[in-house]
Protein backbone atom coordinates (compact mmCIF):
# COMPACT_ATOMS: atom_id res chain seq x y z
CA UNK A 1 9.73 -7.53 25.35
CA UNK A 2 13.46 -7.23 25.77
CA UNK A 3 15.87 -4.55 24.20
CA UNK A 4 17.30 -7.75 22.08
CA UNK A 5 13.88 -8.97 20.88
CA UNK A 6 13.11 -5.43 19.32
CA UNK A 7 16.49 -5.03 18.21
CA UNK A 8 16.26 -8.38 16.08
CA UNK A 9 12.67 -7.78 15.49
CA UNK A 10 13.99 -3.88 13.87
CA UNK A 11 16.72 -5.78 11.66
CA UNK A 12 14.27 -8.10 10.12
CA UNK A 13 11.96 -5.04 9.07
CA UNK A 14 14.50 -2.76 7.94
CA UNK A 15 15.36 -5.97 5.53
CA UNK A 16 12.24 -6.29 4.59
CA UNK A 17 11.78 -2.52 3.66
CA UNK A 18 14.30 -2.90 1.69
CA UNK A 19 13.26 -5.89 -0.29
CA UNK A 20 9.52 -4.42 -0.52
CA UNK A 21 11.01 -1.04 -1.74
CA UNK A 22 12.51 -2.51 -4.81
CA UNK A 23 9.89 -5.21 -5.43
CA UNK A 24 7.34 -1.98 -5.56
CA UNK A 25 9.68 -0.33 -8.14
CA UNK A 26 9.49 -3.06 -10.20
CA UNK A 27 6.58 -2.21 -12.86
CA UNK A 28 7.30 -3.71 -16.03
CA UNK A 29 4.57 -6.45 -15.94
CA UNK A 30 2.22 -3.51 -16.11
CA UNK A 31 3.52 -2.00 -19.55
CA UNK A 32 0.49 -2.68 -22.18
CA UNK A 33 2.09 -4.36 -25.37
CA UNK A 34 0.14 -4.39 -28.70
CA UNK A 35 -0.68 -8.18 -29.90
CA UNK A 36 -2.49 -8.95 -33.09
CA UNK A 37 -3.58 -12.58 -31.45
CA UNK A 38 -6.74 -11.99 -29.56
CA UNK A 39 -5.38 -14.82 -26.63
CA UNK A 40 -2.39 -13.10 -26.24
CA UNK A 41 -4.27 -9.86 -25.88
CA UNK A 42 -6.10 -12.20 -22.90
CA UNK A 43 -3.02 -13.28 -21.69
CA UNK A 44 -1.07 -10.11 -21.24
CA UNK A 45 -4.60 -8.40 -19.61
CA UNK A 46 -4.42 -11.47 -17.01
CA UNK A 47 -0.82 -11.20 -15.96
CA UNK A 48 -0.70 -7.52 -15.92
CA UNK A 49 -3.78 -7.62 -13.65
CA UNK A 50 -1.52 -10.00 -11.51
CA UNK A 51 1.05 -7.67 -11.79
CA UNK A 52 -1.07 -5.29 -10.88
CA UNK A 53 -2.47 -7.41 -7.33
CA UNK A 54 1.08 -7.90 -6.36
CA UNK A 55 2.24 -4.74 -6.74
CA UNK A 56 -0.72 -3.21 -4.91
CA UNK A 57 0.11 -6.33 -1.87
CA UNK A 58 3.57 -5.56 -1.78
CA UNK A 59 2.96 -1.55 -0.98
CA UNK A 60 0.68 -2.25 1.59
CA UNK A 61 3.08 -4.63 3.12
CA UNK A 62 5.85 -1.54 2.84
CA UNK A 63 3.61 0.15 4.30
CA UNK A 64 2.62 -1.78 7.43
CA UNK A 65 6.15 -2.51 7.82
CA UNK A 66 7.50 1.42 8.00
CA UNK A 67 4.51 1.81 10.39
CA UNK A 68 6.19 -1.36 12.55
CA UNK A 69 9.39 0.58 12.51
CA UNK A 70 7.77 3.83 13.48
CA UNK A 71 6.37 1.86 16.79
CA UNK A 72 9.61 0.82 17.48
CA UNK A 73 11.32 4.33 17.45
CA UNK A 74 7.93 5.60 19.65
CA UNK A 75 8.30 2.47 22.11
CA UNK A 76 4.74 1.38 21.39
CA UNK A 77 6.04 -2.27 19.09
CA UNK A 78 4.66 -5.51 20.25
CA UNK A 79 1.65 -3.47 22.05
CA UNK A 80 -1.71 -3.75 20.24
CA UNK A 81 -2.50 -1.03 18.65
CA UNK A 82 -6.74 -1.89 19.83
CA UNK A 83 -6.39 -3.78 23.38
CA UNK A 84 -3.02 -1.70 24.21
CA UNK A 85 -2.46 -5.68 25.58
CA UNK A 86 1.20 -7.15 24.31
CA UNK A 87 1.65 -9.17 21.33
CA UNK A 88 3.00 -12.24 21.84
CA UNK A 89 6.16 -12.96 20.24
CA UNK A 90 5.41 -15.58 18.43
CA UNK A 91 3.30 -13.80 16.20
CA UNK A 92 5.44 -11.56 15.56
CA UNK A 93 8.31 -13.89 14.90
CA UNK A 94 5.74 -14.82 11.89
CA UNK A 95 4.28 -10.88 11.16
CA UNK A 96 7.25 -8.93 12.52
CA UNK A 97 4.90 -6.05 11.19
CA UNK A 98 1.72 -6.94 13.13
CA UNK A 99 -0.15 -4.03 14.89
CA UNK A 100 -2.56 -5.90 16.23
CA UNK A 101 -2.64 -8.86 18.91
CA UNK A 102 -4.25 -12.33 17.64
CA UNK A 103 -8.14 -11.52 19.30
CA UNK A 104 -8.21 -8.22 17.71
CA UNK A 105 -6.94 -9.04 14.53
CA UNK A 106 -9.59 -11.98 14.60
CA UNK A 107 -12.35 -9.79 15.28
CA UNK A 108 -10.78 -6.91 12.62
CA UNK A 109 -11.32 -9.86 9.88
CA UNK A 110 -14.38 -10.90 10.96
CA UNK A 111 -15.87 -7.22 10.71
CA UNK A 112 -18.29 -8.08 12.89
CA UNK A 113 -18.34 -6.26 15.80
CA UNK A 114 -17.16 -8.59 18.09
CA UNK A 115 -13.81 -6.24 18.96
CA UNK A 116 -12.99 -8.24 22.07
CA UNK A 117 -15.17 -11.38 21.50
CA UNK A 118 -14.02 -14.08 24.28
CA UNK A 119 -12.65 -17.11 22.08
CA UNK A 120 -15.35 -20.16 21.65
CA UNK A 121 -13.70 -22.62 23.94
CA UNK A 122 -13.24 -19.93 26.93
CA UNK A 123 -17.12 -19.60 27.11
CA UNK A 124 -17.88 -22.97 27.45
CA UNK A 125 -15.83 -22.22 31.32
């Protein structure tokens, strides 16, 4: 990956760290409010726990993102973190803050095992 790639790749995460740092401030749908009405009650429990889900989504995405950052200072961005095999670019023009290349993130979700499982159609070779 070229010195521009990571530099443009660096600009979109510090962006985003700065958009996910204020989004995580951002706790007032979590403040409990009295209600005499029983469905209002409902209501408020339902959005805070949304509240709650987004807030929780939005730190782990700060999270993952100062990690990206940190690989870029150590030299180690767009390498897998589990293969040590590159990352292609386009994922990570779509998850600038992926540590992970495409087959191990696949096998990650799948929790199965299967950490460098050949894809389906390259076994039928």
């Amino acid at each position: 990956m070229t010195t521009n790639e990571v530099s443009k790749f660096k600009k979109v995460l510090e962006a985003n760290v700065i958009e996910l740092s204020f989004s995580t401030r951002r706790r007032d749908a979590i403040r409990i409010e009295k209600s005499a009405e029983e469905l209002e009650s409902i209501l408020g429990a339902a959005q805070r726990e949304m509240a709650v889900r987004n807030l929780e989504s939005d730190s782990a995405r700060l999270r993952e993102t100062r990690a990206a950052l940190l690989r870029i200072q150590e030299g180690t961005y767009g390498i897998c973190q589990e293969c040590e095999g590159a990352i292609s670019p386009k994922r990570l023009a779509a998850l600038p803050f992926a540590a992970l290349c495409i087959r191990c993130q696949e096998a990650a979700d799948c929790n199965c095992g299967a950490q460098y499982a050949r894809p389906a159609f390259a076994m039928a070779a």
